[in-house]
Protein backbone atom coordinates (compact mmCIF):
# COMPACT_ATOMS: atom_id res chain seq x y z
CA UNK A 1 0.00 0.00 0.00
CA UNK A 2 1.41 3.39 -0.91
CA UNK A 3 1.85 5.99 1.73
CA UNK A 4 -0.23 8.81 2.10
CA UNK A 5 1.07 12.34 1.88
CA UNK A 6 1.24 12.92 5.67
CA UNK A 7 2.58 9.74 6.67
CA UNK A 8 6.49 9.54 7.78
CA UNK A 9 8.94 8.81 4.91
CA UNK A 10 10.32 5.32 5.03
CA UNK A 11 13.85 6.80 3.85
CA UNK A 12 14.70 10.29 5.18
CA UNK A 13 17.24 10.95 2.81
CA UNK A 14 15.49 10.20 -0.44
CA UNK A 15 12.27 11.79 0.50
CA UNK A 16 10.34 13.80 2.92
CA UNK A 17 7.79 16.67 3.11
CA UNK A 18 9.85 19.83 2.66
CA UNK A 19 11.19 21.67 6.07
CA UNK A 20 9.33 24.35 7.29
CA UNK A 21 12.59 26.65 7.07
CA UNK A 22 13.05 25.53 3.26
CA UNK A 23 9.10 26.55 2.60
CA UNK A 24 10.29 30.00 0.82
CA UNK A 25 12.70 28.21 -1.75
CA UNK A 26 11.32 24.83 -2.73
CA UNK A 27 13.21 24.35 -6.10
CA UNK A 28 16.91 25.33 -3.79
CA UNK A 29 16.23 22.38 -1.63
CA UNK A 30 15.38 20.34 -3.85
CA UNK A 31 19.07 20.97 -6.18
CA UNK A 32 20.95 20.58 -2.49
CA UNK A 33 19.23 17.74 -2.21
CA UNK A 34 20.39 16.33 -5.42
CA UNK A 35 22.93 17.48 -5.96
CA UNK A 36 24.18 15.91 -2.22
CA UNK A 37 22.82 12.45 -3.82
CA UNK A 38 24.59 13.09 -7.13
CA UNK A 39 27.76 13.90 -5.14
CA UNK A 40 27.70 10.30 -2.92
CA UNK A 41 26.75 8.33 -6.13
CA UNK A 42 29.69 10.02 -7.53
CA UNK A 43 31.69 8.97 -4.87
CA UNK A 44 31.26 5.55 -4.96
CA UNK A 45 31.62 5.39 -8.85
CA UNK A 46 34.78 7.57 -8.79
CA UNK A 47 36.16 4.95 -5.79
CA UNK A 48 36.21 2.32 -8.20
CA UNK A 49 39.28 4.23 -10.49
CA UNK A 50 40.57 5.72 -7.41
CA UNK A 51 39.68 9.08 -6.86
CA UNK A 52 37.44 11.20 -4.19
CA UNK A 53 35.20 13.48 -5.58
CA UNK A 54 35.94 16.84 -6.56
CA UNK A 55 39.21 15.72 -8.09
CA UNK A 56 37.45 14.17 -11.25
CA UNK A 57 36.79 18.57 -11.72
CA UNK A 58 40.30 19.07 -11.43
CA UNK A 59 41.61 16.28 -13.16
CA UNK A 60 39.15 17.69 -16.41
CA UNK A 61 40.42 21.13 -16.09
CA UNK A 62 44.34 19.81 -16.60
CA UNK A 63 43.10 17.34 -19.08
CA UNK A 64 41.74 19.95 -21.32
CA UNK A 65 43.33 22.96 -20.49
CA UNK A 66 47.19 21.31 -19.96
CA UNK A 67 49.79 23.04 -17.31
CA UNK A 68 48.51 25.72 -15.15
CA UNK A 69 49.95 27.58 -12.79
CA UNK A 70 48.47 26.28 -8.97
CA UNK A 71 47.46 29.53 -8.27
CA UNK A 72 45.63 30.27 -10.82
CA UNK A 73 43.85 26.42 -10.50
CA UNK A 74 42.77 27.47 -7.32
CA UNK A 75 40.69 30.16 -8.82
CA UNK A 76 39.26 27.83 -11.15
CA UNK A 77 38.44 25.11 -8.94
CA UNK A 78 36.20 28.18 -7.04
CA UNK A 79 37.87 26.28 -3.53
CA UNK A 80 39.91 27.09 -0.65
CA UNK A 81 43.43 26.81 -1.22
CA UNK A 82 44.37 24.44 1.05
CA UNK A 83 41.48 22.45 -0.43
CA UNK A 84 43.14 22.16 -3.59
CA UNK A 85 46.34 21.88 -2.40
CA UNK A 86 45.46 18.91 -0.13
CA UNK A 87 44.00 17.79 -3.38
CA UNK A 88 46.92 18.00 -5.45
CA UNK A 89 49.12 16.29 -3.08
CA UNK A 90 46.79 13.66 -2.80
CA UNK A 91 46.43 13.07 -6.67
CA UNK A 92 50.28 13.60 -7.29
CA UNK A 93 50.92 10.94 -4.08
CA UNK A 94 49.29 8.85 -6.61
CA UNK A 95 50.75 9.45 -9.67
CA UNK A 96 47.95 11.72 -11.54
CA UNK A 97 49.67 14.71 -11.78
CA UNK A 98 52.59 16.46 -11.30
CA UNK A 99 53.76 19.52 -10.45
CA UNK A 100 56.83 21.72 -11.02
CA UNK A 101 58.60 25.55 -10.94
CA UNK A 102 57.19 27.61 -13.81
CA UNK A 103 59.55 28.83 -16.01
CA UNK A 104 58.61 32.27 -16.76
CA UNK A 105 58.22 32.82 -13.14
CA UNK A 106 60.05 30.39 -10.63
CA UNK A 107 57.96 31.75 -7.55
CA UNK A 108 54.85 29.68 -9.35
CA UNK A 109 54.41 26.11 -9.49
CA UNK A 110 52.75 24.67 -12.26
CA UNK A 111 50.45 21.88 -12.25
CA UNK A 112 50.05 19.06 -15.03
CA UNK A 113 48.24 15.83 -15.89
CA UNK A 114 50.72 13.18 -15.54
CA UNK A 115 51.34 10.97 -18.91
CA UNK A 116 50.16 8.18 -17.20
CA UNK A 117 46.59 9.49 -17.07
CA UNK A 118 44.98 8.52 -19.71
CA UNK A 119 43.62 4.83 -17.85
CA UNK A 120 42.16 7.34 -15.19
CA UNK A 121 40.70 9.80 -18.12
CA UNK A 122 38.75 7.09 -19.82
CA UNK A 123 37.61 5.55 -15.93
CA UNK A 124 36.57 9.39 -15.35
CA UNK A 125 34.59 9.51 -18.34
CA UNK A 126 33.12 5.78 -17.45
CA UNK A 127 31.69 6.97 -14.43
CA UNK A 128 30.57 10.38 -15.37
CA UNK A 129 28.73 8.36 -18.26
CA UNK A 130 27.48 5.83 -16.27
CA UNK A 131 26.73 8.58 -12.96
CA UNK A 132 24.31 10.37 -16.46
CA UNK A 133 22.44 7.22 -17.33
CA UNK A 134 22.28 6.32 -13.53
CA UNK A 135 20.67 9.86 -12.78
CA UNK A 136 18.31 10.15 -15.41
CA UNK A 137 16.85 7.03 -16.26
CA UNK A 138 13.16 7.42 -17.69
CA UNK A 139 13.90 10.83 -19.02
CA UNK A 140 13.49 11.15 -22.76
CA UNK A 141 16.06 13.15 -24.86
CA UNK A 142 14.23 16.02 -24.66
CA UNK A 143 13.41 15.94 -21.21
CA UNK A 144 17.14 15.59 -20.36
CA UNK A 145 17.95 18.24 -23.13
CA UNK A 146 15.40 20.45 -21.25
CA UNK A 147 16.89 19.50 -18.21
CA UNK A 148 20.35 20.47 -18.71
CA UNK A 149 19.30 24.14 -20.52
CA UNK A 150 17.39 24.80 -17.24
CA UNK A 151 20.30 23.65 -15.13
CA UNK A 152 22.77 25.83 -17.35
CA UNK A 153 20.31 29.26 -16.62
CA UNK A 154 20.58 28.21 -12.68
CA UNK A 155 24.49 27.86 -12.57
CA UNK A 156 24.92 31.41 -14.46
CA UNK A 157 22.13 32.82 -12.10
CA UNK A 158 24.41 31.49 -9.17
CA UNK A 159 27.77 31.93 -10.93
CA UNK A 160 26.72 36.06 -11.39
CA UNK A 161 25.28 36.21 -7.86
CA UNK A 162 28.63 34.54 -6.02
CA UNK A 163 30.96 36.60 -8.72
CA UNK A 164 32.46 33.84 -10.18
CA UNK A 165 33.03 32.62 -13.54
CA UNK A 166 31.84 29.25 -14.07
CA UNK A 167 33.67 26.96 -12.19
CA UNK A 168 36.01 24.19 -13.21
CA UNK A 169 36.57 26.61 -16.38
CA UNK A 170 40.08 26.43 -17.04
CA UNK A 171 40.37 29.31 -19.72
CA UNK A 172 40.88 31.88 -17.44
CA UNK A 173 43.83 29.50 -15.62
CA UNK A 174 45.35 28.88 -18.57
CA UNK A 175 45.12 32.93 -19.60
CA UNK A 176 46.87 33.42 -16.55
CA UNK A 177 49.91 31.72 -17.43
CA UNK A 178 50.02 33.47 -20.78
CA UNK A 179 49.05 30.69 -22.93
């Protein structure tokens, strides 16, 4: 028998009435609430080729965008510095990047996909494929198409508001180290 409305979710995580306190911004708890979901299937896909997530974003950003100076990954990433730092000493520990002294500018270090990355690239894509297909099962094309227009209007909305440009964005990184 289904529950009704009013009755007490059987999972608290994956559903619920909405919280009094979240009453004035219905569609904002429900993309924390996703997007917290998205994040822990993430992680457990991502496990599998041996990353955490968040470095998957960074990993991307070298990928496409080759050597950039750390400091200018940082901005980016749109995280704390020691974030990415921890990061990046985590993902060099293990062989996916390295890091050395710029040349133009020996107080910089930059920051590079190591050559052996290209086993980890393809896992990344696997799971960010495989994370899509997870997510949004029973959506048709166009549903998914409308889906990711929508999302795309939200993220500039919150990328003008918080005065960033959109994040994991390497241009402006690699701009910044004159390429």
């Amino acid at each position: 028998m289904p529950e009704s409305p009013s009755a007490p979710p059987s999972d608290p995580v994956c559903s619920g009435p909405l919280p009094t306190a979240a009453q004035g911004g219905p569609v904002s708890h429900a993309l924390a609430r996703v997007a917290r979901l998205h994040r822990i299937a993430a992680g457990r896909l991502l496990k599998e080729v041996g990353l955490f997530p968040g470095q998957e974003f960074l990993m991307m950003c070298l990928w496409d965008c080759g050597p950039v100076r750390q400091s200018e990954l940082i901005k980016a990433m749109g995280l704390d510095a020691s974030t990415v730092t921890k990061m990046l000493q985590r993902l060099e520990q293990s062989g996916h990047v390295r890091r050395s002294p710029d040349p133009t500018d020996r107080r910089a270090v930059l920051v590079a996909a190591a050559d052996e990355g290209g086993a980890l690239r393809s896992g990344v894509a696997d799971v960010w494929t495989g994370l899509e297909e997870y997510a949004l099962a029973g959506l048709t094309p166009a549903e998914r198409a409308d889906l990711a227009r929508l999302l795309s209007k939200v993220e500039g909305n919150l990328c003008a508001e918080a005065g960033v440009a959109e994040l994991g964005d390497c241009s402006e990184a690699k701009a910044g180290r004159g390429a």
